[in-house]
Protein backbone atom coordinates (compact mmCIF):
# COMPACT_ATOMS: atom_id res chain seq x y z
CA UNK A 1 3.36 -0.81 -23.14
CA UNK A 2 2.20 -3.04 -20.79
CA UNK A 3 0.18 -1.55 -17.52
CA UNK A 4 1.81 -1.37 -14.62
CA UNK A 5 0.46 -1.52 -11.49
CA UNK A 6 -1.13 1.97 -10.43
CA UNK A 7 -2.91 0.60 -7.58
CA UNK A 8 -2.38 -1.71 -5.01
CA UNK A 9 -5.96 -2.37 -3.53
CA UNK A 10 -6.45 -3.09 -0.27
CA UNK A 11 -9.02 -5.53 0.47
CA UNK A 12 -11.00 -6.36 3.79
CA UNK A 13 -14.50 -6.75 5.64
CA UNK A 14 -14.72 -3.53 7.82
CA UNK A 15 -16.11 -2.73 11.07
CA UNK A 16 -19.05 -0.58 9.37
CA UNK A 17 -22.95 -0.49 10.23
CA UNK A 18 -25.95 -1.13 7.79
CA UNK A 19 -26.16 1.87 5.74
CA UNK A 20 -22.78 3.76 6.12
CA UNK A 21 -21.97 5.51 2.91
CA UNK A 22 -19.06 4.25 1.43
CA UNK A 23 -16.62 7.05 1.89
CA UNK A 24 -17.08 6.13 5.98
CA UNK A 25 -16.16 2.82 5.03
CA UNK A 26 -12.82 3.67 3.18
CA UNK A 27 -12.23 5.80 6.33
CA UNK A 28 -12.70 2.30 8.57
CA UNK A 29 -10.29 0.30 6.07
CA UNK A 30 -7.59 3.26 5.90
CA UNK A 31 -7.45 3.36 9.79
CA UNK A 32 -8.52 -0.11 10.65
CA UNK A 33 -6.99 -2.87 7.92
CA UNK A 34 -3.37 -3.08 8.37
CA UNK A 35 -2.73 -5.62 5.35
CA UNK A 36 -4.60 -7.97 3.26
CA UNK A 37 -3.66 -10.93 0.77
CA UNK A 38 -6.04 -11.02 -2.18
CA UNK A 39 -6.93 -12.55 -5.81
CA UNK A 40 -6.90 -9.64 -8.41
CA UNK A 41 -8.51 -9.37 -12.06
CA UNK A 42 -7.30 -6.33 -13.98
CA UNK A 43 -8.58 -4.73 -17.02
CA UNK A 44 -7.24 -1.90 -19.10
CA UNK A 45 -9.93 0.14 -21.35
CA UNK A 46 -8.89 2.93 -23.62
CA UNK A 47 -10.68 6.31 -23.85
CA UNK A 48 -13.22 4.69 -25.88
CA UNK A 49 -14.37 2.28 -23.56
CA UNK A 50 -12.95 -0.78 -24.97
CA UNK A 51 -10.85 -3.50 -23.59
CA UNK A 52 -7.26 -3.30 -24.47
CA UNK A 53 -6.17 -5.76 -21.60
CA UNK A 54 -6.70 -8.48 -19.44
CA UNK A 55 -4.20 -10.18 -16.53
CA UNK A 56 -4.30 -11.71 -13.22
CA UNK A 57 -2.52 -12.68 -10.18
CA UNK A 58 -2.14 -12.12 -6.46
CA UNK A 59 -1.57 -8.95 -4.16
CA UNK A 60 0.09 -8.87 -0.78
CA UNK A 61 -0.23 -5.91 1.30
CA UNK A 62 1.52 -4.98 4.48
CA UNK A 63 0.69 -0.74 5.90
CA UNK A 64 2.62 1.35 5.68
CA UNK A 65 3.98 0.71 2.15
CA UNK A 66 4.96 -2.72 1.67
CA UNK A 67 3.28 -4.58 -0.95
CA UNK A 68 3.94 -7.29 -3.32
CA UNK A 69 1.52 -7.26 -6.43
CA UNK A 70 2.53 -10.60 -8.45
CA UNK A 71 1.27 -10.63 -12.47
CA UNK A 72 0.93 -14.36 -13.72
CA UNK A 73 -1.17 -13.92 -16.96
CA UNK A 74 -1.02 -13.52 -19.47
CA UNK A 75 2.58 -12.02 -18.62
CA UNK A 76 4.74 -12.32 -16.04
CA UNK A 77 5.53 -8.83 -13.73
CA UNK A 78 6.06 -8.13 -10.08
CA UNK A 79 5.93 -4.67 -8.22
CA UNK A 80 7.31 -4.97 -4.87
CA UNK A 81 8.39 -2.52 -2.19
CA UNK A 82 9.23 -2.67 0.99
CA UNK A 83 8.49 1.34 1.95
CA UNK A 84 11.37 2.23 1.13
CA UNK A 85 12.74 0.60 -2.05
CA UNK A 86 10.22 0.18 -5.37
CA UNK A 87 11.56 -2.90 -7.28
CA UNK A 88 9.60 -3.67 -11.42
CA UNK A 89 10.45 -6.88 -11.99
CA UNK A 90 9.45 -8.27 -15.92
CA UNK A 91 10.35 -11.48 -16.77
CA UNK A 92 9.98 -11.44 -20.21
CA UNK A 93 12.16 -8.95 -20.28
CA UNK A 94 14.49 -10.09 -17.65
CA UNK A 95 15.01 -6.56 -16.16
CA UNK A 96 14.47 -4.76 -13.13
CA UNK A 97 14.04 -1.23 -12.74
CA UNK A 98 14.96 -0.20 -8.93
CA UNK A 99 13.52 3.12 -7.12
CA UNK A 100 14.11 4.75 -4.23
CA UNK A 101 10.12 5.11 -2.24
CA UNK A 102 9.34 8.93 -1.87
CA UNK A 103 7.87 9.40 1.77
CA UNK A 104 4.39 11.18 2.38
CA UNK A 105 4.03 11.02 -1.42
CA UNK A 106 -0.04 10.12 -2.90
CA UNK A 107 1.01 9.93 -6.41
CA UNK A 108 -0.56 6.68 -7.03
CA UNK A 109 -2.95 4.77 -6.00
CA UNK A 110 -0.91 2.50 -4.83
CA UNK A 111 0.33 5.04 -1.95
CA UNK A 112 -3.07 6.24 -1.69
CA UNK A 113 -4.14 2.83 -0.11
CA UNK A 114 -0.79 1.52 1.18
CA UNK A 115 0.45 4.62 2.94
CA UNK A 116 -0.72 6.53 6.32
CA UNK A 117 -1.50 10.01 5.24
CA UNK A 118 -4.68 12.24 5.95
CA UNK A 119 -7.20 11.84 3.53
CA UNK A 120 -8.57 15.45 3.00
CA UNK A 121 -5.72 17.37 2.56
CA UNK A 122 -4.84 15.63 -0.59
CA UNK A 123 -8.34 14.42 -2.37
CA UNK A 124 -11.71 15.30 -2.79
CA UNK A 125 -14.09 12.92 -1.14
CA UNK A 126 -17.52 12.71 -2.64
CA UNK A 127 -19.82 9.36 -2.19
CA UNK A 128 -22.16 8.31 -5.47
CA UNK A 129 -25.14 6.45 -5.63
CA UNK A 130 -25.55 2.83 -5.03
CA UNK A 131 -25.47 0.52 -7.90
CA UNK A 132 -26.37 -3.19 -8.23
CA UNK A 133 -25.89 -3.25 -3.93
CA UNK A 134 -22.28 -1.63 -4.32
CA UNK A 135 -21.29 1.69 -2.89
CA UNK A 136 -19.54 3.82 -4.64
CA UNK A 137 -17.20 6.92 -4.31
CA UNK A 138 -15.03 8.92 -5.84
CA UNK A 139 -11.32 10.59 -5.10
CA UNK A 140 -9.85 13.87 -7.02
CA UNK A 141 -6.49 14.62 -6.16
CA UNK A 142 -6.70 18.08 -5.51
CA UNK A 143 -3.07 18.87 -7.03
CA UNK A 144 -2.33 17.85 -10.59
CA UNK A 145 1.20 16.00 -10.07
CA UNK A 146 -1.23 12.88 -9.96
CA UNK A 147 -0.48 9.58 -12.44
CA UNK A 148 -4.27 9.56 -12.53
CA UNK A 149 -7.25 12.17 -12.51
CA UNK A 150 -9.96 10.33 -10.72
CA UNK A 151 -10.31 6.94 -8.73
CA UNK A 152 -13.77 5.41 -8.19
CA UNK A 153 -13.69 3.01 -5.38
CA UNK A 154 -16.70 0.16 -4.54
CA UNK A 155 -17.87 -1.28 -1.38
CA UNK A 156 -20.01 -4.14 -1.10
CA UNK A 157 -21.37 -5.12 2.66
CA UNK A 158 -17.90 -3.45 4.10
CA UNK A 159 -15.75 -5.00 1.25
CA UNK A 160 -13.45 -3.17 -0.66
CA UNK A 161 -14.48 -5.18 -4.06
CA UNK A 162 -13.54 -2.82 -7.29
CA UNK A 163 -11.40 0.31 -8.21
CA UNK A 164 -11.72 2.30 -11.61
CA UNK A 165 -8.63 3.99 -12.16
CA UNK A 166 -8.87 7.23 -14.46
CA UNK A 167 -5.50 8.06 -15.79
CA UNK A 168 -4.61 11.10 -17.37
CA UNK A 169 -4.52 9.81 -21.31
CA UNK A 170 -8.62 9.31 -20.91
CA UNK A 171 -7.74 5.31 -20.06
CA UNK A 172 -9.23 3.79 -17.30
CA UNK A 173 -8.02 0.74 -15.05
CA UNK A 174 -10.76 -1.73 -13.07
CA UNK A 175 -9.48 -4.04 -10.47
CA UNK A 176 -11.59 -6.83 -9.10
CA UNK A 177 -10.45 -8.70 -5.72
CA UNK A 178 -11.63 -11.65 -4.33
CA UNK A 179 -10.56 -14.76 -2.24
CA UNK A 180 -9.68 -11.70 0.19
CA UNK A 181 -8.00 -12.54 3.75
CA UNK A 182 -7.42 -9.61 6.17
CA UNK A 183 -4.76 -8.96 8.57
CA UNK A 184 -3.11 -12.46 7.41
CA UNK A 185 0.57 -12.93 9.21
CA UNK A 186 3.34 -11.88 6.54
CA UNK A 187 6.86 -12.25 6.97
CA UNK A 188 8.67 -8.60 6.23
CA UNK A 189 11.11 -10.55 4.15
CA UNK A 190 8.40 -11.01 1.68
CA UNK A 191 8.50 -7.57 0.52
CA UNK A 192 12.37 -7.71 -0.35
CA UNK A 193 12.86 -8.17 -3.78
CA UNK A 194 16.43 -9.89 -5.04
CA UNK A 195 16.82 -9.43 -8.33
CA UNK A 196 17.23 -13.32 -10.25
CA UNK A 197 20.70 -14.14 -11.19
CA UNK A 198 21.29 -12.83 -15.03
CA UNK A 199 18.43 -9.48 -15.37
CA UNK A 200 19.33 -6.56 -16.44
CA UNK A 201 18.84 -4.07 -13.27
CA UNK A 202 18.15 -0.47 -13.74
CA UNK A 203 18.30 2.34 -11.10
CA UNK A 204 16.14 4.82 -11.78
CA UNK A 205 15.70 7.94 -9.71
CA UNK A 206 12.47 8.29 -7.49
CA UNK A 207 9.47 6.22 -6.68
């Protein structure tokens, strides 16, 4: 089963100082960066560590909770939402599966970095060493209705670069971003999905 998108990064240079850990800068880009257009390079690796899949594309973001993360290869898959309705769009299989958005919900990381919410009351913040001039930290949801059990998040001179995603089958997702513009000007009728004419569409029943 292909991955879906658990995370919907956002991406920009923040308003930090020379030597702010990197959980102070994921405080700057969750109350500072409203939205962010990005390159993305995904990779899937399985509990042992090795590389099940590979795909790329482009990521639109828009706070709160509109976002438009666009697979090209090697498949073709959108995930769109525009806060309120969660559209799955696969090409090959030429069906969409349509959810209703869940409000205040942190079930993904997608919401985690898309949504307004308060940071402590749902994770556990703790910052890691350094490595190869990125910061690191990492998030634990502190209930377990999570889609994933830990996220480790990198910051590289006030980037948000990388995210590891730890799910809860031991499999772990890395995102990479780059060709990042911040704050870019985005139509709201980019996050409204219309189904193409002849796809199966499927309603499901939360999001």
């Amino acid at each position: 089963m292909r991955v879906l998108c658990l995370i919907l990064a956002l991406c920009a240079p923040l308003a930090v100082t020379a030597g702010d850990s990197a959980s102070a800068q994921l405080r700057h880009f969750l109350s500072d960066v409203r939205g962010f257009d990005a390159n993305f390079e995904q990779q899937l690796f399985d509990e042992r560590g090795a590389s099940v899949e590979t795909a790329k594309g482009k990521v639109s973001i828009a706070r709160p909770g509109r976002f438009d993360w666009d697979y090209q290869t090697p498949y073709q898959q959108r995930i769109v939402s525009d806060g309120k309705t969660l559209w799955i769009y696969d090409a090959d299989l030429a069906q969409v599966t349509v959810n209703p958005v869940t409000p205040g919900a942190t079930d993904s990381p997608a919401r985690l970095l898309g949504d307004d919410f308060d940071l402590d009351t749902h994770f556990t913040v703790t910052d890691l060493p350094p490595e190869q001039a990125v910061d690191w930290l990492t998030l634990a949801p502190k209930t377990p209705r999570q889609q994933f059990t830990e996220v480790k998040i990198g910051f590289q001179k006030g980037e948000l670069t990388v995210m590891r995603l730890k799910d809860n089958l031991g499999q772990t997702t890395e995102i990479r971003f780059s060709a990042i513009a911040r704050n870019p000007a985005v139509t709201p009728a980019r996050f409204n999905f219309e189904p193409p004419a002849g796809v199966d569409v499927i309603h499901g029943t939360g999001g």
